[in-house]
Protein backbone atom coordinates (compact mmCIF):
# COMPACT_ATOMS: atom_id res chain seq x y z
CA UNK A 1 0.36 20.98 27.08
CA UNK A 2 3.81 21.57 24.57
CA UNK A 3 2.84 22.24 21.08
CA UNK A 4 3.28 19.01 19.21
CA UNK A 5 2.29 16.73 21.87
CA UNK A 6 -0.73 14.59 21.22
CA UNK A 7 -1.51 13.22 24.44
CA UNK A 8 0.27 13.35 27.96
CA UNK A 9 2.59 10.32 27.97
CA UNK A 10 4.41 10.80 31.26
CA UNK A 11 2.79 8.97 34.89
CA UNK A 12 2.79 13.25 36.27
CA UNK A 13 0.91 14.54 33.56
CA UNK A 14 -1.80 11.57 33.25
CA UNK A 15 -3.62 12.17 36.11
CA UNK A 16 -6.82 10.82 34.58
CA UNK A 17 -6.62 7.11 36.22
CA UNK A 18 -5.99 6.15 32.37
CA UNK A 19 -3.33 5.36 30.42
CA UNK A 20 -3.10 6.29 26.23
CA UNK A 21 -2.22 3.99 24.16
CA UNK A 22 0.87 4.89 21.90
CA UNK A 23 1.70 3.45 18.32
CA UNK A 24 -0.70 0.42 18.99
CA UNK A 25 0.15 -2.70 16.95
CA UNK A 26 -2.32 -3.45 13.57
CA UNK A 27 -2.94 -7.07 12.39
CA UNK A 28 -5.29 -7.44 9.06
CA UNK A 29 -8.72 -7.56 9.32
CA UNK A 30 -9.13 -10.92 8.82
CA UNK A 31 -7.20 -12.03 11.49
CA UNK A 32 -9.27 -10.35 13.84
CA UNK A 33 -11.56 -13.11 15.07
CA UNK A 34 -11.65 -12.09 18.45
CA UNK A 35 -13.66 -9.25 16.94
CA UNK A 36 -17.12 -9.72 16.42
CA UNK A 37 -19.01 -9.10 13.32
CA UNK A 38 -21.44 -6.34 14.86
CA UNK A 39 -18.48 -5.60 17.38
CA UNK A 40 -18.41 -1.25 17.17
CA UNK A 41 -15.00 0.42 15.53
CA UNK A 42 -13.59 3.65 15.39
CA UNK A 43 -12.65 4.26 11.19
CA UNK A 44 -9.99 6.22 9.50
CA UNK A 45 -8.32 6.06 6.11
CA UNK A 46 -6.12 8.02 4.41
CA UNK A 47 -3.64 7.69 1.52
CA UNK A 48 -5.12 4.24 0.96
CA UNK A 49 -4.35 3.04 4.39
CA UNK A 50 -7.04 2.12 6.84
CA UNK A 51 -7.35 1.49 10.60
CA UNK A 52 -10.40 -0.28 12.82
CA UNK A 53 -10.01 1.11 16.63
CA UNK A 54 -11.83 -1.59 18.68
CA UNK A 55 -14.41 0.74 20.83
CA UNK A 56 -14.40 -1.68 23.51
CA UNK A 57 -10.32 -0.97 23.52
CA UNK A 58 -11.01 2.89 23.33
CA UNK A 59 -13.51 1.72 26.92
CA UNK A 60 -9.87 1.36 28.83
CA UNK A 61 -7.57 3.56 27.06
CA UNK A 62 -9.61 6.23 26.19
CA UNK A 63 -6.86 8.34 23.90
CA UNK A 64 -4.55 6.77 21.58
CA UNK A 65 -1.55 8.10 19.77
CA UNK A 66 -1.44 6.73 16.46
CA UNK A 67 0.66 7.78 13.17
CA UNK A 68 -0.70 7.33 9.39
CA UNK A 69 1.12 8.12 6.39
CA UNK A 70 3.81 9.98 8.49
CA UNK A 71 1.33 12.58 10.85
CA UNK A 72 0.14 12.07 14.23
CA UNK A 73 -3.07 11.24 15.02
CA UNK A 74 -4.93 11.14 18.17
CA UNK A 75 -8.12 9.31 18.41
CA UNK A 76 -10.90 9.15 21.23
CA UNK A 77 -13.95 8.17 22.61
């Protein structure tokens, strides 16, 4: 894989039957009714921003590309 790539984004390098999600869309927290309240997230904060990754999302995309405060982040499960 190139130095400075995250994940493999093209159809030839996935291979895995799955596809990562990149720069996924945020909504606040409570607008997220669909989610429920002992429904299983993936946390990260930093710089006093904060994401919830939906693990029953993570159960069909398995890697996704993210960016906070300007870096890349990858996040799995």
């Amino acid at each position: 894989m190139p130095t400075g790539t995250s994940a493999p984004r093209s159809p030839q390098q996935r291979g895995g039957g799955f596809v990562p999600l990149d720069d996924p869309a945020f909504i606040p927290a409570s607008a997220a009714a669909f989610l429920g309240d002992d429904e299983l997230v993936l946390g990260y904060a930093q710089g006093g921003e904060a994401r919830a990754y939906p693990v029953s999302m993570m159960f069909w995309h398995h890697i996704i590309n993210d960016t906070v405060q300007g870096q890349p982040l990858l996040v799995t499960y």
